[in-house]
Protein backbone atom coordinates (compact mmCIF):
# COMPACT_ATOMS: atom_id res chain seq x y z
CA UNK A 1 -25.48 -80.06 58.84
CA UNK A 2 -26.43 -78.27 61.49
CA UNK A 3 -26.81 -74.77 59.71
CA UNK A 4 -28.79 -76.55 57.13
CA UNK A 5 -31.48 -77.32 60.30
CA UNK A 6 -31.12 -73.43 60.95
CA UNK A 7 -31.59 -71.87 57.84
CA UNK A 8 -34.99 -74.48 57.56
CA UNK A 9 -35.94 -72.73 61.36
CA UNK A 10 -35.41 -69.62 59.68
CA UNK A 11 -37.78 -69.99 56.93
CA UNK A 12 -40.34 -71.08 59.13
CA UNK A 13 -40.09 -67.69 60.56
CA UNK A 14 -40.00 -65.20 57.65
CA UNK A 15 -42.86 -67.13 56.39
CA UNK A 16 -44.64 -65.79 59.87
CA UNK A 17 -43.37 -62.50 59.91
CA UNK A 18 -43.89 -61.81 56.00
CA UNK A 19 -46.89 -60.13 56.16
CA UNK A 20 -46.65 -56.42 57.95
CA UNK A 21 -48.61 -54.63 60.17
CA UNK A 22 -49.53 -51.47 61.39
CA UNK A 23 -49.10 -52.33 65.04
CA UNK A 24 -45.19 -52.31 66.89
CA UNK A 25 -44.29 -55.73 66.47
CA UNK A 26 -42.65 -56.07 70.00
CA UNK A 27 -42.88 -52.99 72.99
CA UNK A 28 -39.38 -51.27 72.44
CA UNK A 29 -38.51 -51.59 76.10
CA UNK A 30 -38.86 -55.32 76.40
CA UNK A 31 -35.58 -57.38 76.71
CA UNK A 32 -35.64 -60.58 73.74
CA UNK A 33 -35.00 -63.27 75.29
CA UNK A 34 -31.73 -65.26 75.45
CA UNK A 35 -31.00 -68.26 73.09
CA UNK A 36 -28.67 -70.67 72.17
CA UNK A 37 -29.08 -70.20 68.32
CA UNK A 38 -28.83 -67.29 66.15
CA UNK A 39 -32.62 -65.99 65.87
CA UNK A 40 -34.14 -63.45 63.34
CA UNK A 41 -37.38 -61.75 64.00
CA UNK A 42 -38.66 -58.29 63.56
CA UNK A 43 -38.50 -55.21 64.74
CA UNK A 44 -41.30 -52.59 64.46
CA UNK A 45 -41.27 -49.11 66.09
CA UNK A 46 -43.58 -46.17 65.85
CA UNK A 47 -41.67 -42.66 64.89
CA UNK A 48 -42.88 -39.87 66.98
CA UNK A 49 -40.82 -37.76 64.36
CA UNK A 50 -41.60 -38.66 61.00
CA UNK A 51 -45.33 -38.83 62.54
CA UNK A 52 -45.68 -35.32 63.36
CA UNK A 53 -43.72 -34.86 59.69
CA UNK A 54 -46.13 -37.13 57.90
CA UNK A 55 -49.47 -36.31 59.53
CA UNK A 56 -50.00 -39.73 60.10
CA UNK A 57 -48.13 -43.00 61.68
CA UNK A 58 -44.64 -43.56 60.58
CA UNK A 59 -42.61 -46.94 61.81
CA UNK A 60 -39.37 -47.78 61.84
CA UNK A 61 -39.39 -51.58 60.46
CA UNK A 62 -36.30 -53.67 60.82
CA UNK A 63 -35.48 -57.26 60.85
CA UNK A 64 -32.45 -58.17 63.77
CA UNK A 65 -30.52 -61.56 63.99
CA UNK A 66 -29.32 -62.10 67.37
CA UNK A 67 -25.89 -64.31 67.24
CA UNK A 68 -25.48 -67.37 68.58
CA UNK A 69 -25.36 -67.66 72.97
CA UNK A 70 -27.28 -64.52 72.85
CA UNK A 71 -27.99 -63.15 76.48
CA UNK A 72 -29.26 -59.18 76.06
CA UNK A 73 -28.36 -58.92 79.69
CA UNK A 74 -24.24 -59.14 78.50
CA UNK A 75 -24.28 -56.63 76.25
CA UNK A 76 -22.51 -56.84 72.62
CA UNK A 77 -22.03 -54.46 69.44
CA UNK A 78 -24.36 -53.84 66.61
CA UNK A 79 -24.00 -53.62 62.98
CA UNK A 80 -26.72 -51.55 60.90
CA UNK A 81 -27.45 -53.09 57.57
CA UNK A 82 -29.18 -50.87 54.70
CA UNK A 83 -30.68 -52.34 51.85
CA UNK A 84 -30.56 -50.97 48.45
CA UNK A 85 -32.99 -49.75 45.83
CA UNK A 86 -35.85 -52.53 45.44
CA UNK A 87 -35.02 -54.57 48.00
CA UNK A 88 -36.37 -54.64 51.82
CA UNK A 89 -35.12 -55.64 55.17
CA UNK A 90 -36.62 -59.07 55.03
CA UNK A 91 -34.98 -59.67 51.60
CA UNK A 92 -31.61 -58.51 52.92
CA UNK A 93 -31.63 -60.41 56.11
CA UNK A 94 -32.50 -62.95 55.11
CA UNK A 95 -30.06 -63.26 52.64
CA UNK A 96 -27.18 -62.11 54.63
CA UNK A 97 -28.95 -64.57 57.80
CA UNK A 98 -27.84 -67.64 55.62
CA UNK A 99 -24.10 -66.24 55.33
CA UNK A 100 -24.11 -65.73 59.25
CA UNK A 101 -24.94 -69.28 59.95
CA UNK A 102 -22.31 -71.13 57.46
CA UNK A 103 -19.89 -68.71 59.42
CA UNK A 104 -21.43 -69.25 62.47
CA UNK A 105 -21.57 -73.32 61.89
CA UNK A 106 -17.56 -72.86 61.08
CA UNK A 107 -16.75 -71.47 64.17
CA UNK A 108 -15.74 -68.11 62.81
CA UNK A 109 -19.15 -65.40 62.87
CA UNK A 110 -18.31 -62.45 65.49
CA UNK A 111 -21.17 -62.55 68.13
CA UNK A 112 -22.94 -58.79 66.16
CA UNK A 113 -25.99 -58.09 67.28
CA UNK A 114 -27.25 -57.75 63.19
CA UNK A 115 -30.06 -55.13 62.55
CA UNK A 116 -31.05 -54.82 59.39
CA UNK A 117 -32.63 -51.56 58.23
CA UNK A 118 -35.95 -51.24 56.25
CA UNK A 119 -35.81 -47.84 53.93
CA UNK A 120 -38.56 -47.90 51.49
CA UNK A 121 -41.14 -45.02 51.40
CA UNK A 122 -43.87 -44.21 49.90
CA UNK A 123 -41.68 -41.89 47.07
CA UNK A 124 -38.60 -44.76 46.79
CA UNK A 125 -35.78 -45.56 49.27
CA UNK A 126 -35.23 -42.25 51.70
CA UNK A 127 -31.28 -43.34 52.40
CA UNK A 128 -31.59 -42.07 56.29
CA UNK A 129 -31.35 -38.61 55.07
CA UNK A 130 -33.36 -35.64 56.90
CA UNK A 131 -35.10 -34.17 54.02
CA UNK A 132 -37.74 -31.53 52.87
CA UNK A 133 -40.26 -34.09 50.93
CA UNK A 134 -39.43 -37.60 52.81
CA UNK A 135 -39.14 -36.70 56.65
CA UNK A 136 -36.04 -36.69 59.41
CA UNK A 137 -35.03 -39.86 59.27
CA UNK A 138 -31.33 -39.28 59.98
CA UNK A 139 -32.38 -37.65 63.07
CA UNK A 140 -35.20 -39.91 64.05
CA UNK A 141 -32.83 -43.11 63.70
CA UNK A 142 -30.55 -41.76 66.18
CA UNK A 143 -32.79 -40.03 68.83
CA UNK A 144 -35.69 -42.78 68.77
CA UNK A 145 -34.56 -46.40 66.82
CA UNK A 146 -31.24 -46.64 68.46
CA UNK A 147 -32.40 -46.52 71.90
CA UNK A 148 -35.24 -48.97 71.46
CA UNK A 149 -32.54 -51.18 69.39
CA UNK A 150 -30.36 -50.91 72.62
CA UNK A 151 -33.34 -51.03 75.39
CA UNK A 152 -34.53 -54.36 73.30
CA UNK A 153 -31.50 -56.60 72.62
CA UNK A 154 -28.80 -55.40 74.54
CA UNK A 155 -26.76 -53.77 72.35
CA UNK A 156 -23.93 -51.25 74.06
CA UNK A 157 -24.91 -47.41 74.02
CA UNK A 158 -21.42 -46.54 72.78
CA UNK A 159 -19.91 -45.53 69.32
CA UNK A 160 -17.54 -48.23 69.79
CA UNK A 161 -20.58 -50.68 69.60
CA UNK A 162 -22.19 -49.33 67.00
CA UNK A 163 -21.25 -49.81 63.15
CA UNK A 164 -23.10 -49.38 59.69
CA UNK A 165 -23.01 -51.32 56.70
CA UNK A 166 -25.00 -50.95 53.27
CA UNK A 167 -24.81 -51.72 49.90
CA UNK A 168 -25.70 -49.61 46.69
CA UNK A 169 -28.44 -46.79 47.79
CA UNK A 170 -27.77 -48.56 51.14
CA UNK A 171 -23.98 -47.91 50.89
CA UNK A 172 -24.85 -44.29 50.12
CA UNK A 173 -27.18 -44.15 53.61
CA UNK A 174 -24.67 -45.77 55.91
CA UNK A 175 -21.87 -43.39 55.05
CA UNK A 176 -23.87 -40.33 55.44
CA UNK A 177 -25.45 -41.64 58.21
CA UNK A 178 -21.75 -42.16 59.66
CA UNK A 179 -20.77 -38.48 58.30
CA UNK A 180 -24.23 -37.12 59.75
CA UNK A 181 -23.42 -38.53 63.28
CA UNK A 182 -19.79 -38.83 63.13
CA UNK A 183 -19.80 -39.39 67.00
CA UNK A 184 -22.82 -41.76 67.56
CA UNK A 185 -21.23 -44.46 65.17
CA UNK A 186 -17.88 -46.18 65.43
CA UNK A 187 -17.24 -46.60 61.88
CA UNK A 188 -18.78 -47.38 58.32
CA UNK A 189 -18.47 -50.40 55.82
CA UNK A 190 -19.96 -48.72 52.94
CA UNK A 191 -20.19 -51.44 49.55
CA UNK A 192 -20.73 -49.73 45.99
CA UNK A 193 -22.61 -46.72 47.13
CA UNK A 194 -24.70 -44.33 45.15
CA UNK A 195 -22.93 -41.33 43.57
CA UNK A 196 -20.53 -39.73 46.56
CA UNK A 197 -19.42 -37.07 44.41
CA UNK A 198 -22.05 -34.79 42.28
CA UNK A 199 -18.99 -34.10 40.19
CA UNK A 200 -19.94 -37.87 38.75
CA UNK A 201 -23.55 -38.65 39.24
CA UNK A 202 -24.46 -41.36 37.38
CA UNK A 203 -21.71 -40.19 34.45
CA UNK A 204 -22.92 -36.53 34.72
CA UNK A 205 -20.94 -33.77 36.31
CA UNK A 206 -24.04 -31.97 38.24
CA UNK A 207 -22.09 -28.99 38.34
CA UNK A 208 -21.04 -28.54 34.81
CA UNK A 209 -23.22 -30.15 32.88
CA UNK A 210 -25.98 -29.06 30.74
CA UNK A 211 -28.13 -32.16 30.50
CA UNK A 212 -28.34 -35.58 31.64
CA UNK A 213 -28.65 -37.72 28.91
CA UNK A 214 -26.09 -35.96 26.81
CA UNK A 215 -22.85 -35.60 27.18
CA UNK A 216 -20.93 -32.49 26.48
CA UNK A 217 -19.34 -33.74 23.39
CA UNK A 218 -23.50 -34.77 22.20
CA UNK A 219 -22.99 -38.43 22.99
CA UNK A 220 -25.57 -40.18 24.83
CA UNK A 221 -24.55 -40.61 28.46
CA UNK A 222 -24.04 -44.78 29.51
CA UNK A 223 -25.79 -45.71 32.90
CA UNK A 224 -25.40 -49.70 32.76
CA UNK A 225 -22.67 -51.55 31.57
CA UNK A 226 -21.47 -55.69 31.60
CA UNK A 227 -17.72 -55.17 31.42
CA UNK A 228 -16.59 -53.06 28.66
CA UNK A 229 -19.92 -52.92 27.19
CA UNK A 230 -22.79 -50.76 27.54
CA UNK A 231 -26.15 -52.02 28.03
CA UNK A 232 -28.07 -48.90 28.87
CA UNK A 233 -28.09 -44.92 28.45
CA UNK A 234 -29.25 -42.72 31.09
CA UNK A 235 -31.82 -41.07 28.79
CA UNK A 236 -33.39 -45.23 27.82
CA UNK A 237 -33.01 -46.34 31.37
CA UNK A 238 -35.33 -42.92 32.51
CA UNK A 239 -37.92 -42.87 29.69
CA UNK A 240 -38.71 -46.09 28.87
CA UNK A 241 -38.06 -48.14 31.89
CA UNK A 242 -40.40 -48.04 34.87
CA UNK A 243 -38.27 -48.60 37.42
CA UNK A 244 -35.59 -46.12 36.33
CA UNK A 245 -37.97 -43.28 36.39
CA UNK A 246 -38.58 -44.74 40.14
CA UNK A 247 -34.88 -44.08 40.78
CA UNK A 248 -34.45 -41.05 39.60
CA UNK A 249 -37.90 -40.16 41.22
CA UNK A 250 -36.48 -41.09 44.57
CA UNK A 251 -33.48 -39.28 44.36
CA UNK A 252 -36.08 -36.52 43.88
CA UNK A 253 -38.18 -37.25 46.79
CA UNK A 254 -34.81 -36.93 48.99
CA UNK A 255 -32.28 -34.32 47.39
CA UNK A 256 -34.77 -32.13 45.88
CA UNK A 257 -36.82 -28.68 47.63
CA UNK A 258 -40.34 -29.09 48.03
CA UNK A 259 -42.67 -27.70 45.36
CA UNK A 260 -46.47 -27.56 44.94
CA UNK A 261 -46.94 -31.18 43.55
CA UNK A 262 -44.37 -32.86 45.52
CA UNK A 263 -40.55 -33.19 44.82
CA UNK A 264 -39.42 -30.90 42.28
CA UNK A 265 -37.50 -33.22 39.53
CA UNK A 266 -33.85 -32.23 39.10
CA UNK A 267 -33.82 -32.71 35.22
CA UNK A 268 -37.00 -32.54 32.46
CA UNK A 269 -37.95 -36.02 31.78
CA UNK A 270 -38.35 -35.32 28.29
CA UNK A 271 -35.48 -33.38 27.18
CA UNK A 272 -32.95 -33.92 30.13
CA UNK A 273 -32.16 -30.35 30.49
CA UNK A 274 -30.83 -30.32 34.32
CA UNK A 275 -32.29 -27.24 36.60
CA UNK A 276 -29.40 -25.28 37.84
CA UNK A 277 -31.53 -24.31 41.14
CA UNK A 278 -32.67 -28.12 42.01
CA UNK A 279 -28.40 -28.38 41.62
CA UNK A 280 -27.84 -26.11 44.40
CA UNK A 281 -30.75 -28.06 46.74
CA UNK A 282 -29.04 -31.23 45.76
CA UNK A 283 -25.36 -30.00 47.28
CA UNK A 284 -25.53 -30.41 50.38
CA UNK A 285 -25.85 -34.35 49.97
CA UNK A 286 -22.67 -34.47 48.20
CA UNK A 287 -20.73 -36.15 50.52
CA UNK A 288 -17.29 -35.34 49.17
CA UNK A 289 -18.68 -31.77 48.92
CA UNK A 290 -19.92 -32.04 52.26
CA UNK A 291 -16.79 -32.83 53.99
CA UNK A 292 -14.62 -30.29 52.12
CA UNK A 293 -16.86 -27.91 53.69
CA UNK A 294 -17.11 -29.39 57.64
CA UNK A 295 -13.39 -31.27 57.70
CA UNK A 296 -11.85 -28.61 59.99
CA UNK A 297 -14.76 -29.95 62.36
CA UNK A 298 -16.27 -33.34 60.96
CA UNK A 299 -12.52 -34.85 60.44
CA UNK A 300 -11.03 -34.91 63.95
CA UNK A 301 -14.27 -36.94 64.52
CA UNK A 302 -14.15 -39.31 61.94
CA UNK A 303 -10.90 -40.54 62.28
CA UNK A 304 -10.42 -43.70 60.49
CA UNK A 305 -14.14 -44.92 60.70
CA UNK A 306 -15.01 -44.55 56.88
CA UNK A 307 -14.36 -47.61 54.86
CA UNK A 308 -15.55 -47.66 51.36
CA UNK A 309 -15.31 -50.93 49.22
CA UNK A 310 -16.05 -50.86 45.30
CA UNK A 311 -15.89 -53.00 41.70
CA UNK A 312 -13.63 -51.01 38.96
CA UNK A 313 -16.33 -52.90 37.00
CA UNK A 314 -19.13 -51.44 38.77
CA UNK A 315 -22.68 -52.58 36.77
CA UNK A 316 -23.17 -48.92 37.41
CA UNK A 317 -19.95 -47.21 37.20
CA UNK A 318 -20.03 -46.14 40.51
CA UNK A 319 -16.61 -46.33 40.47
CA UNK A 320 -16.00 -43.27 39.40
CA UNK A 321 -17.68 -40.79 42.17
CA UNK A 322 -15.64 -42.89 44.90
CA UNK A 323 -12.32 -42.50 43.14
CA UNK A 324 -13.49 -38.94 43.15
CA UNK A 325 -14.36 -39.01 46.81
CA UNK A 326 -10.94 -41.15 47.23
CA UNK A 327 -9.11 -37.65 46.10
CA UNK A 328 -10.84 -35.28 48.41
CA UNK A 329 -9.83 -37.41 51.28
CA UNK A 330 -6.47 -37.55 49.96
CA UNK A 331 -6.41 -33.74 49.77
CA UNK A 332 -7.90 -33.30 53.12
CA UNK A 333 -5.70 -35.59 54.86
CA UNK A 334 -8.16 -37.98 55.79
CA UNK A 335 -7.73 -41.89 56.78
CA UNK A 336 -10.22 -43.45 54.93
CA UNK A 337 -9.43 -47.19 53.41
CA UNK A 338 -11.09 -47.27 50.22
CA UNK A 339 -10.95 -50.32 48.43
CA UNK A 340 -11.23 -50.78 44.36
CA UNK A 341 -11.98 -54.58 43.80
CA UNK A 342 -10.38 -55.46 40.35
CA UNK A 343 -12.93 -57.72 38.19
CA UNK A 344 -15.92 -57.25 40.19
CA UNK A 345 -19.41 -55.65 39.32
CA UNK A 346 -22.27 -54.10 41.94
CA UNK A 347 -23.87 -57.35 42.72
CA UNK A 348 -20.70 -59.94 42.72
CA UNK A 349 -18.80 -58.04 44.99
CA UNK A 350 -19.92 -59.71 47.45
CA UNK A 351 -18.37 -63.43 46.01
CA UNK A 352 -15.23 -64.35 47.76
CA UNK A 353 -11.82 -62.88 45.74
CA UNK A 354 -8.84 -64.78 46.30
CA UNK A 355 -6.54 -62.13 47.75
CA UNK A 356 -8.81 -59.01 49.14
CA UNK A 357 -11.38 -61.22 50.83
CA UNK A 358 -11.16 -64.90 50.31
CA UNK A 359 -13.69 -65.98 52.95
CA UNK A 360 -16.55 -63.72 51.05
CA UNK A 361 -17.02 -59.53 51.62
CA UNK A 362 -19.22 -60.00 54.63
CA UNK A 363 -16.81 -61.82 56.80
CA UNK A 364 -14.36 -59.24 55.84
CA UNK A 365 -16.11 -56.27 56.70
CA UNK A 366 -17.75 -57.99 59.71
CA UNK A 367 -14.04 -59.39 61.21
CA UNK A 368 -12.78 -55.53 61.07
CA UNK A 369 -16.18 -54.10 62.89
CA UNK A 370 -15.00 -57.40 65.27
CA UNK A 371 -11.54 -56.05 65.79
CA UNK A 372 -12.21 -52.81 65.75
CA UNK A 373 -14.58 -53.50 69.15
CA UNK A 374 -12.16 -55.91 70.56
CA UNK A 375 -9.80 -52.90 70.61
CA UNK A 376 -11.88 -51.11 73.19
CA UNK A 377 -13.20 -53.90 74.75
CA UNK A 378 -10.94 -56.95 75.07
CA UNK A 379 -12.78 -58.36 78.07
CA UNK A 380 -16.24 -60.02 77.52
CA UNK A 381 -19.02 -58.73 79.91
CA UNK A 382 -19.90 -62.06 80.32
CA UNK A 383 -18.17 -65.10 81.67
């Protein structure tokens, strides 16, 4: 099949680009060249920003997948991909790249103009957020990578071109970035996101609980689950796994204020006693918080751009903060479409379900950012 010779093309090339480097990849200004096929190569820019944050050089890195009959001088839409915890821009490109050429090969993969976001850091994944200990990065994506994205491959300077997408810590970025810059961004496809409601982070209420690995009634608070059973506590998944005291650690690095040695933790590692003041720090990233504060202003702007898509079987019971999130909408009058997916988990949500997206998630989400353009521009630039 022809996709089959594709995907082989594109392994070629991740095996070139694999290894990083310190130097911009490509000069920001340069137009990519037109092609027949969908190409993937990456994207490297220097942050004047998060330089003069850092004290040292800070990029941007970013992988991009140009569609099929790809001519930068015709202009087309982009969607913004985020990652999640662990994973990388390469790793979800590439992944998603082979999805976009079965599609593609069928006849039926919208001509976006794919970038897909790199958000590790040095103290975890730093979700796009402007922060005290991790840098602007919400800011710094919109004044400096999104022109270079658009001066590069052609991609329309309009929120009507623009969309974000994300999954998991990713899912959490893309609709804050969306609720950050509610004008620069023509809507949000945000899959199993991180807590969106402190009232339910991670099964503890922020706000009214005491401590994180127990709850109120002195049970120990579940963090992982496979169906109806729990694989996991909070207080195991923190102490004695490294990579949970990486998450938590990250959350840190972004929520938290600054303190002498770095982030200051939000709950005592030992005991799980949760600090009331690292609480209050940590409030203004609640998103459904945040928008009960701003919706006389941030709701005529958003319109019906947020989309949130979820498991009721979540691996991770996130769940539960967007039902929460769900309500406040609800209350506030908002037109979100928030979607619970019956049967599904964080990781097969993505697997085609027979009546809510039966060609796969991605071709869902990616058909709506399609129409959703096609609304505001039904004539293509180019013949």
């Amino acid at each position: 099949m022809r996709w089959t010779r594709l995907l082989a093309a594109l392994a070629a090339t991740l095996c070139a680009c694999a290894r990083p480097t310190r130097s911009p990849t490509i000069a920001p200004i340069e137009r990519a060249l037109a092609s027949e096929r969908p190409r993937f190569e990456p994207f490297t820019l220097r942050s004047e920003r998060l330089s003069l944050f850092a004290g040292r050089d800070v990029t941007f890195e970013a992988m991009v997948l140009t569609p099929a009959n790809y001519d930068p001088a015709c202009g087309g839409p982009a969607l913004y991909f985020l990652h999640g915890f662990g994973s990388s821009a390469l790793r979800t490109g590439a992944g998603y790249t082979g999805d976009v050429l079965a599609r593609d090969e069928a006849g039926v993969a919208p001509p976006l103009i794919r970038v897909f976001l790199d958000a590790n850091h040095p103290l975890g994944h730093h979700v796009f957020a402007d922060s005290a200990n991790t840098g602007p990065w919400s800011t710094a994506l919109v004044e400096e990578l999104l022109p270079a994205i658009e001066a590069r491959y052609g991609a329309l300077p309009e929120p009507s071109a623009r969309f974000l997408g994300g999954h998991s810590s990713g899912g959490w970025a893309s609709l804050w970035l969306q609720i950050d810059h509610p004008e620069t961004f023509g809507g949000v496809w945000s899959l199993a996101p991180d807590p969106v409601d402190f009232h339910s982070f991670t099964n503890v209420d922020l706000y009214g609980d005491d401590n994180m690995y127990r709850a109120p009634d002195g049970d120990a608070v579940p963090l992982v689950r496979e169906g109806a059973k729990v694989v996991t506590t909070l207080e195991t998944f923190v102490r004695a796994d490294p990579e949970g005291r990486r998450i938590y650690a990250s959350f840190d690095a972004v929520f938290s204020p600054r303190g002498p040695g770095g982030p200051v933790p939000l709950f005592d590692r030992e005991t799980g006693r949760i600090d009331r003041a690292v609480v209050r720090s940590w409030e203004q990233y609640d998103i459904a918080a945040r928008l009960r504060r701003e919706w006389p202003t941030l709701g005529p702007r958003l319109g019906d751009k947020l989309h949130v898509i979820v498991g009721l079987e979540d691996t991770y019971y996130l769940e539960a903060p967007v039902r929460l999130l769900a309500q406040a909408l609800a209350q506030l009058g908002g037109r979100a479409d928030i979607v619970f997916v019956p049967g599904r988990a964080h990781v097969d949500l993505f697997d085609p379900h027979p009546e809510l997206y039966p060609g796969g998630l991605l071709k869902r989400i990616e058909d709506e950012m399609w129409t959703n353009f096609r609304a505001t521009h039904p004539r293509p630039r180019c013949p």
